[in-house]
PDB file of N, CA and C in Angstrom:
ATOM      1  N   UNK A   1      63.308 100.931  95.553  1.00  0.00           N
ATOM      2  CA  UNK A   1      63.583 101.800  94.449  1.00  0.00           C
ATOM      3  C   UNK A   1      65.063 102.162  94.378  1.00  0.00           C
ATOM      4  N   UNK A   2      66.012 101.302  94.968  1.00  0.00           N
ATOM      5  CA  UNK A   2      67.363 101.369  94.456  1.00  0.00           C
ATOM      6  C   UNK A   2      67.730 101.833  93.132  1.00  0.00           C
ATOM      7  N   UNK A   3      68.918 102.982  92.964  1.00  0.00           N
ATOM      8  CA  UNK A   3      69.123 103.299  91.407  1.00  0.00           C
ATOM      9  C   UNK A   3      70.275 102.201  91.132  1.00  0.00           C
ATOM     10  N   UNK A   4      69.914 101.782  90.266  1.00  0.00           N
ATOM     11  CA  UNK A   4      71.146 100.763  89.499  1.00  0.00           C
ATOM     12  C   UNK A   4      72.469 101.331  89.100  1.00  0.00           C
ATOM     13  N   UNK A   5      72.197 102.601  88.081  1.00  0.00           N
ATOM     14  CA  UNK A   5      73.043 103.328  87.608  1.00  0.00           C
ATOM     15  C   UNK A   5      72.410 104.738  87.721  1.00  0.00           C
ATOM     16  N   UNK A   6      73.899 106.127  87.426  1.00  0.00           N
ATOM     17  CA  UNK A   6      73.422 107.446  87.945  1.00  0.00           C
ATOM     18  C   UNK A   6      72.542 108.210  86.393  1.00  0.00           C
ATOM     19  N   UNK A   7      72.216 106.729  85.286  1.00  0.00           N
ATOM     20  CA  UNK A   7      70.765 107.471  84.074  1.00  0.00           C
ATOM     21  C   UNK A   7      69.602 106.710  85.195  1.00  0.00           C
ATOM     22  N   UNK A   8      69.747 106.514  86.220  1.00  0.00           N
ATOM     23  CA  UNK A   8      68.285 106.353  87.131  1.00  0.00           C
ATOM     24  C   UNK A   8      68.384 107.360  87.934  1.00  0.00           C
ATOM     25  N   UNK A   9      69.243 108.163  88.184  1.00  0.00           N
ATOM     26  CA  UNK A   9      68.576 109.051  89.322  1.00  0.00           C
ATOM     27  C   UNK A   9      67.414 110.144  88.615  1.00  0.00           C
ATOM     28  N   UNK A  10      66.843 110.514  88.735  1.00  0.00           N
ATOM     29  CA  UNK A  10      66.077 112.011  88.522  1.00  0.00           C
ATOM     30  C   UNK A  10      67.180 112.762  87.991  1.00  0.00           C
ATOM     31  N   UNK A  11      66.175 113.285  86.934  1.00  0.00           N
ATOM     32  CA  UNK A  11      66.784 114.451  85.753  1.00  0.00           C
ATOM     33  C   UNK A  11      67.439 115.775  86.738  1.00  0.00           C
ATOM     34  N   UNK A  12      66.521 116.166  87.291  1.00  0.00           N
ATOM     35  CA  UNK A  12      67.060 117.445  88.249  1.00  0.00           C
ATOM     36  C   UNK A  12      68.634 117.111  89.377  1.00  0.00           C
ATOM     37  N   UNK A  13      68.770 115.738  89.386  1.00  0.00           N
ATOM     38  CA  UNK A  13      70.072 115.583  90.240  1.00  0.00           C
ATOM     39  C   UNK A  13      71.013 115.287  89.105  1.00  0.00           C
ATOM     40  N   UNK A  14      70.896 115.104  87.814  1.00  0.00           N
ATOM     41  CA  UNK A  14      71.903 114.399  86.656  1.00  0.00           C
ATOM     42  C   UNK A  14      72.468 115.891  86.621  1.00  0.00           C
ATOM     43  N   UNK A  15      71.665 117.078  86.391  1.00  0.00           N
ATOM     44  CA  UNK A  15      72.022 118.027  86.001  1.00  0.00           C
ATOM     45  C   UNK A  15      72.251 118.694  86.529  1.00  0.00           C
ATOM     46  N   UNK A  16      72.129 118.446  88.143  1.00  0.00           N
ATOM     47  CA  UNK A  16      72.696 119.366  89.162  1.00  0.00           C
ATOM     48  C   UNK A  16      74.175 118.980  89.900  1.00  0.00           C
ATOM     49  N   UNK A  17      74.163 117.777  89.828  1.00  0.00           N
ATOM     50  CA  UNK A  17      75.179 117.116  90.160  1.00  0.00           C
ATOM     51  C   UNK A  17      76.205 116.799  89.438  1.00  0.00           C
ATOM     52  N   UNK A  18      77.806 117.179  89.854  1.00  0.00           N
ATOM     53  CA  UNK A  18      79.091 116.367  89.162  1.00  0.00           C
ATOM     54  C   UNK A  18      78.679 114.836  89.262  1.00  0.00           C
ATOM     55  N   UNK A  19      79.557 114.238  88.122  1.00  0.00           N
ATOM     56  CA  UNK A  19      79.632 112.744  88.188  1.00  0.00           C
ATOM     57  C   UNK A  19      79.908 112.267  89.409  1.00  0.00           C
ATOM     58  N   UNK A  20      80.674 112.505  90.666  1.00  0.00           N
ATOM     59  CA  UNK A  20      81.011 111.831  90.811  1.00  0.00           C
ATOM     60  C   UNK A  20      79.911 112.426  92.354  1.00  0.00           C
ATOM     61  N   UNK A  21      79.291 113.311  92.324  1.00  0.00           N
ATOM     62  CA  UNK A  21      78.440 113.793  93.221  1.00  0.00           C
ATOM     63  C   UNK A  21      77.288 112.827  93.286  1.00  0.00           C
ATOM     64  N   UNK A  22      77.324 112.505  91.687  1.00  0.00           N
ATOM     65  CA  UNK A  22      75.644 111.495  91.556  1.00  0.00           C
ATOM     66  C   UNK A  22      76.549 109.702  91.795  1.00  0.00           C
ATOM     67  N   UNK A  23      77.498 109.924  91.830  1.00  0.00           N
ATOM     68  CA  UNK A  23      77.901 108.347  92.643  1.00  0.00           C
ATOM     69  C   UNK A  23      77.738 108.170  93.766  1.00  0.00           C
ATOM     70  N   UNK A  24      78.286 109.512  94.444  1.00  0.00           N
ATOM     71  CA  UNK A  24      77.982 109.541  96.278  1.00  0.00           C
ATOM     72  C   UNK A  24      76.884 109.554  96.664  1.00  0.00           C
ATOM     73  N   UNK A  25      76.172 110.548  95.601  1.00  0.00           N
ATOM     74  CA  UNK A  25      74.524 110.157  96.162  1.00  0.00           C
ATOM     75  C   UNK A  25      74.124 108.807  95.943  1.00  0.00           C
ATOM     76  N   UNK A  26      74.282 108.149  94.623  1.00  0.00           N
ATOM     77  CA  UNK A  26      73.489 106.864  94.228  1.00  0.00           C
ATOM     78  C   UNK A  26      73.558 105.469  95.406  1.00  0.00           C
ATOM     79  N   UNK A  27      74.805 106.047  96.002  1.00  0.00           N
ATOM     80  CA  UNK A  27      76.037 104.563  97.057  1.00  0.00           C
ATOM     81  C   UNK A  27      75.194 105.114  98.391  1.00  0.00           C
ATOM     82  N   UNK A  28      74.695 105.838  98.508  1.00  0.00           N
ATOM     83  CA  UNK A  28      74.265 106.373  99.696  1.00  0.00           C
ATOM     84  C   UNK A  28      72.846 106.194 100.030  1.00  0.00           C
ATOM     85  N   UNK A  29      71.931 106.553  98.824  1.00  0.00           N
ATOM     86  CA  UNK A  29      70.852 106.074  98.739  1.00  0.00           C
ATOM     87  C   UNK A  29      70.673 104.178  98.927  1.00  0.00           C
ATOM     88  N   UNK A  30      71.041 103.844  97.960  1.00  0.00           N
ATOM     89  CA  UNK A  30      71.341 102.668  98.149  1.00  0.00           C
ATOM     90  C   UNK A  30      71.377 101.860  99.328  1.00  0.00           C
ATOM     91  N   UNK A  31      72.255 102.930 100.454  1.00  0.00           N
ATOM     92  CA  UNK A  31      72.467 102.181 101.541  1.00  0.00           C
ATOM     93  C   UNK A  31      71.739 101.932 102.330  1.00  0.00           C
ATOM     94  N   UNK A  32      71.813 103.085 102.311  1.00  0.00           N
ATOM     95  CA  UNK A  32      70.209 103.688 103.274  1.00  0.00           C
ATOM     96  C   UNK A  32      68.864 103.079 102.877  1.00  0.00           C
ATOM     97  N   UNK A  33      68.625 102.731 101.402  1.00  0.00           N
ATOM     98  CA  UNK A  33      67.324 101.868 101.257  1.00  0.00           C
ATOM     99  C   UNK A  33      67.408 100.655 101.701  1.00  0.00           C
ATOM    100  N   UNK A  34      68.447  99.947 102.095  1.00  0.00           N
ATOM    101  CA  UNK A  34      68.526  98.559 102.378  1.00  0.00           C
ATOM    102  C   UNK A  34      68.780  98.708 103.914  1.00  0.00           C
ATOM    103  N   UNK A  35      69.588  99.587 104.351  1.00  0.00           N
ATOM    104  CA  UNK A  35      69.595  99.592 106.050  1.00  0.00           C
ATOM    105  C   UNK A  35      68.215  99.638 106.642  1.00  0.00           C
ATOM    106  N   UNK A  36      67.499 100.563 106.369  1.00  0.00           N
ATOM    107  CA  UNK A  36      66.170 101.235 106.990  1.00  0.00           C
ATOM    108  C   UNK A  36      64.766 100.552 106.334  1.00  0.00           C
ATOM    109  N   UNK A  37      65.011  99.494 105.429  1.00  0.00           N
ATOM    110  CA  UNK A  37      64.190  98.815 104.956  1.00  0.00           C
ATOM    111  C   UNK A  37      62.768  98.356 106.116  1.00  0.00           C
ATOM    112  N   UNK A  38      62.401  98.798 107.468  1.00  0.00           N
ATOM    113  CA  UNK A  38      61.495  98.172 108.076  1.00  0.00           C
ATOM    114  C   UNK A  38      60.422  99.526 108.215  1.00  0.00           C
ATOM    115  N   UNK A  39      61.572 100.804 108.078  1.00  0.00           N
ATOM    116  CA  UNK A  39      60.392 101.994 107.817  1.00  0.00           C
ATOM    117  C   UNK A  39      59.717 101.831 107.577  1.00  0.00           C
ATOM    118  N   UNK A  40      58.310 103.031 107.799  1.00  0.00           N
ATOM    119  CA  UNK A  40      57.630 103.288 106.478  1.00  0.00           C
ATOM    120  C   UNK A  40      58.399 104.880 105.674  1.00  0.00           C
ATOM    121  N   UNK A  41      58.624 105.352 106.398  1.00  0.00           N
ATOM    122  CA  UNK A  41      59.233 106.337 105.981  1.00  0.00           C
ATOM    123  C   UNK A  41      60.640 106.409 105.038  1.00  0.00           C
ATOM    124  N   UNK A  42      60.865 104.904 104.560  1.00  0.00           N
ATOM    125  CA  UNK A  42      61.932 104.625 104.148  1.00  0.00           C
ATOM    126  C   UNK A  42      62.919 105.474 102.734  1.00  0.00           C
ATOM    127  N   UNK A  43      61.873 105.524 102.314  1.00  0.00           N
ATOM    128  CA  UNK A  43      62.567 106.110 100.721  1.00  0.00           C
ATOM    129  C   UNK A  43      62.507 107.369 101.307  1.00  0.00           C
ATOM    130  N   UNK A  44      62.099 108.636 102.276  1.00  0.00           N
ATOM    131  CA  UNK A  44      62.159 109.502 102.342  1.00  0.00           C
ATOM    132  C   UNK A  44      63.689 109.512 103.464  1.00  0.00           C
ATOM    133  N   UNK A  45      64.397 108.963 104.290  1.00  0.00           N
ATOM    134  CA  UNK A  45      64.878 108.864 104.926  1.00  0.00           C
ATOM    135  C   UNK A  45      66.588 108.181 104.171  1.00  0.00           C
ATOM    136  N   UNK A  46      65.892 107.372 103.131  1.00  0.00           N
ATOM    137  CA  UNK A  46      67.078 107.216 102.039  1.00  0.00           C
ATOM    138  C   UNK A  46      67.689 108.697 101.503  1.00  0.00           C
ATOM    139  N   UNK A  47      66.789 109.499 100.879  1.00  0.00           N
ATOM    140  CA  UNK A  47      67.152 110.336 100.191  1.00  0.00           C
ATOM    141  C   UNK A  47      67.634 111.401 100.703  1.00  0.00           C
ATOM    142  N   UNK A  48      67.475 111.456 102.399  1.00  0.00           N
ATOM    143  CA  UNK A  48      68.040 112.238 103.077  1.00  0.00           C
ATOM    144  C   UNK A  48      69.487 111.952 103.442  1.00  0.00           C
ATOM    145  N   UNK A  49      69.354 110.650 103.653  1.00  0.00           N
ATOM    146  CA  UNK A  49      70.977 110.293 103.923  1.00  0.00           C
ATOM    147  C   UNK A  49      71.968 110.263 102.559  1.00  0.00           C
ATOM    148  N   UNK A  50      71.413 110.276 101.835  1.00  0.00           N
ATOM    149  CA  UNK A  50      71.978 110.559 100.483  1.00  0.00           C
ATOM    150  C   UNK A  50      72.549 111.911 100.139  1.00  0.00           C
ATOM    151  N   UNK A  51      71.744 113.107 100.549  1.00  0.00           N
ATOM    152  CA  UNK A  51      71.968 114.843 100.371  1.00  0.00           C
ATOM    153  C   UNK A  51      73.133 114.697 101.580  1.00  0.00           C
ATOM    154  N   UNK A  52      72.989 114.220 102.438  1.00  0.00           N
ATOM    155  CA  UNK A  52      73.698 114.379 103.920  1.00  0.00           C
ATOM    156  C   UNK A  52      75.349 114.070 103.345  1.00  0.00           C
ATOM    157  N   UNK A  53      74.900 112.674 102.645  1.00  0.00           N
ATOM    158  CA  UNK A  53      76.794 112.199 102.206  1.00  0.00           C
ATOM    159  C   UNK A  53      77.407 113.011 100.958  1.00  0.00           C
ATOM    160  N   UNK A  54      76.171 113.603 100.300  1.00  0.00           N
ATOM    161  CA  UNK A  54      76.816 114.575  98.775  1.00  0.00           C
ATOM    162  C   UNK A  54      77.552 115.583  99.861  1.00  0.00           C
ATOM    163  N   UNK A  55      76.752 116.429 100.214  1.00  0.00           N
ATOM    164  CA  UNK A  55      77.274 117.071 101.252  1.00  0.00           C
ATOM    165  C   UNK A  55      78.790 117.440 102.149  1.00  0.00           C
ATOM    166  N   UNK A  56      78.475 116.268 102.463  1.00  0.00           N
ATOM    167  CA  UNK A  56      80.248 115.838 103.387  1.00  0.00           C
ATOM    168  C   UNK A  56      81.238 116.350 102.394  1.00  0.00           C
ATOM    169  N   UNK A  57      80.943 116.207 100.882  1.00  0.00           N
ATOM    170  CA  UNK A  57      82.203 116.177  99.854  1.00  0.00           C
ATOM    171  C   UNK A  57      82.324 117.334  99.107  1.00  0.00           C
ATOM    172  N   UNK A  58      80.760 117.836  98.765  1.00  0.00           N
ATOM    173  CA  UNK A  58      80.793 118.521  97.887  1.00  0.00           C
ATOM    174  C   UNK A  58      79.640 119.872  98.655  1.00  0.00           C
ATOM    175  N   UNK A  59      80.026 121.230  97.932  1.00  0.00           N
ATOM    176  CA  UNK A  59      79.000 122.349  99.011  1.00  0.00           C
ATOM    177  C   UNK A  59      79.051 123.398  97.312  1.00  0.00           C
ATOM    178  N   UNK A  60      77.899 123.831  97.432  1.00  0.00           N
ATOM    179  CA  UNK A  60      76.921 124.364  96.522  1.00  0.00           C
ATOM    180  C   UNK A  60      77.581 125.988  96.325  1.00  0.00           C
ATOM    181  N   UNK A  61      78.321 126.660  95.618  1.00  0.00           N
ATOM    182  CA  UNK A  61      79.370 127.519  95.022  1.00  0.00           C
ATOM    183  C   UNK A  61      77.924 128.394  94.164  1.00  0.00           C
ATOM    184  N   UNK A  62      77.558 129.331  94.331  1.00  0.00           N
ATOM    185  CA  UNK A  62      76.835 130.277  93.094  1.00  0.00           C
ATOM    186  C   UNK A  62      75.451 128.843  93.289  1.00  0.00           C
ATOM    187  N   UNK A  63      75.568 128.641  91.722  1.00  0.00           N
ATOM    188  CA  UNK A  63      74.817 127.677  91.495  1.00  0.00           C
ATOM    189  C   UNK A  63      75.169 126.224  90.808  1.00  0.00           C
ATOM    190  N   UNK A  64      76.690 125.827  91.627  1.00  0.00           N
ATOM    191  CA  UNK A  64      77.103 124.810  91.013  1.00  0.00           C
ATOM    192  C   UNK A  64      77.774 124.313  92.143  1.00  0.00           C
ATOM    193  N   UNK A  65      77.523 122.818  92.096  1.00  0.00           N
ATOM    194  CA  UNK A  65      78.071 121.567  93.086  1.00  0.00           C
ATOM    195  C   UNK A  65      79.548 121.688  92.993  1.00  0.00           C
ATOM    196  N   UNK A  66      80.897 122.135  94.127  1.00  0.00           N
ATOM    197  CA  UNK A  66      82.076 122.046  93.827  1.00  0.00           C
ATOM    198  C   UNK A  66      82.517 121.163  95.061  1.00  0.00           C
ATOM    199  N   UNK A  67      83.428 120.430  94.476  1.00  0.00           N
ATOM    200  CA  UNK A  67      84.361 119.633  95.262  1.00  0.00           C
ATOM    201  C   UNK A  67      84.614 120.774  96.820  1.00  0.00           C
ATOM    202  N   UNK A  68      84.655 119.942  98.272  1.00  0.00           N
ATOM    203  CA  UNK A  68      85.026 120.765  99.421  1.00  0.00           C
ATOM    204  C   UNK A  68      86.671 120.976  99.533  1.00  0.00           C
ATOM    205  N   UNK A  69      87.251 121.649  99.712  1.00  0.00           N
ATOM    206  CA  UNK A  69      89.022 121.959 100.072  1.00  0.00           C
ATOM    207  C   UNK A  69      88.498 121.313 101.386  1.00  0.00           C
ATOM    208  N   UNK A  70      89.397 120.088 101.864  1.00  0.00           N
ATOM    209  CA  UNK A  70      89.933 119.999 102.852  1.00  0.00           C
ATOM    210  C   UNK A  70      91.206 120.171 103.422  1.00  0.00           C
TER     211      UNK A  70
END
């Protein structure tokens, strides 16, 4: 269930997420679905490593995704 592009992710991440938040997630998911491909737990373990890399970049302000100051 790789997203092709970020009009495939889920409505609730289009609109929760900056553009470029739903790239880091989409590249991440992605990765993670093809690394861990022998799971069964796979798509759940994608989508974790996906929140994990939004994360690294971006941290949740009120109720909006902002870029991290490093």
């Amino acid at each position: 269930m790789p997203y092709a592009s970020n009009a495939d992710l889920r409505p609730s991440l289009r609109e929760q997420l900056p553009e470029h938040a739903q790239d880091i997630y989409r590249a991440a998911f992605n990765n993670a679905w093809d690394e861990y491909a022998a799971r069964p737990d796979r798509e759940a373990v994608a989508h974790r490593v996906a929140w994990a890399a939004v994360k690294r970049q971006y941290r949740k302000l009120g109720g909006r995704w902002v870029p991290r100051a490093f």
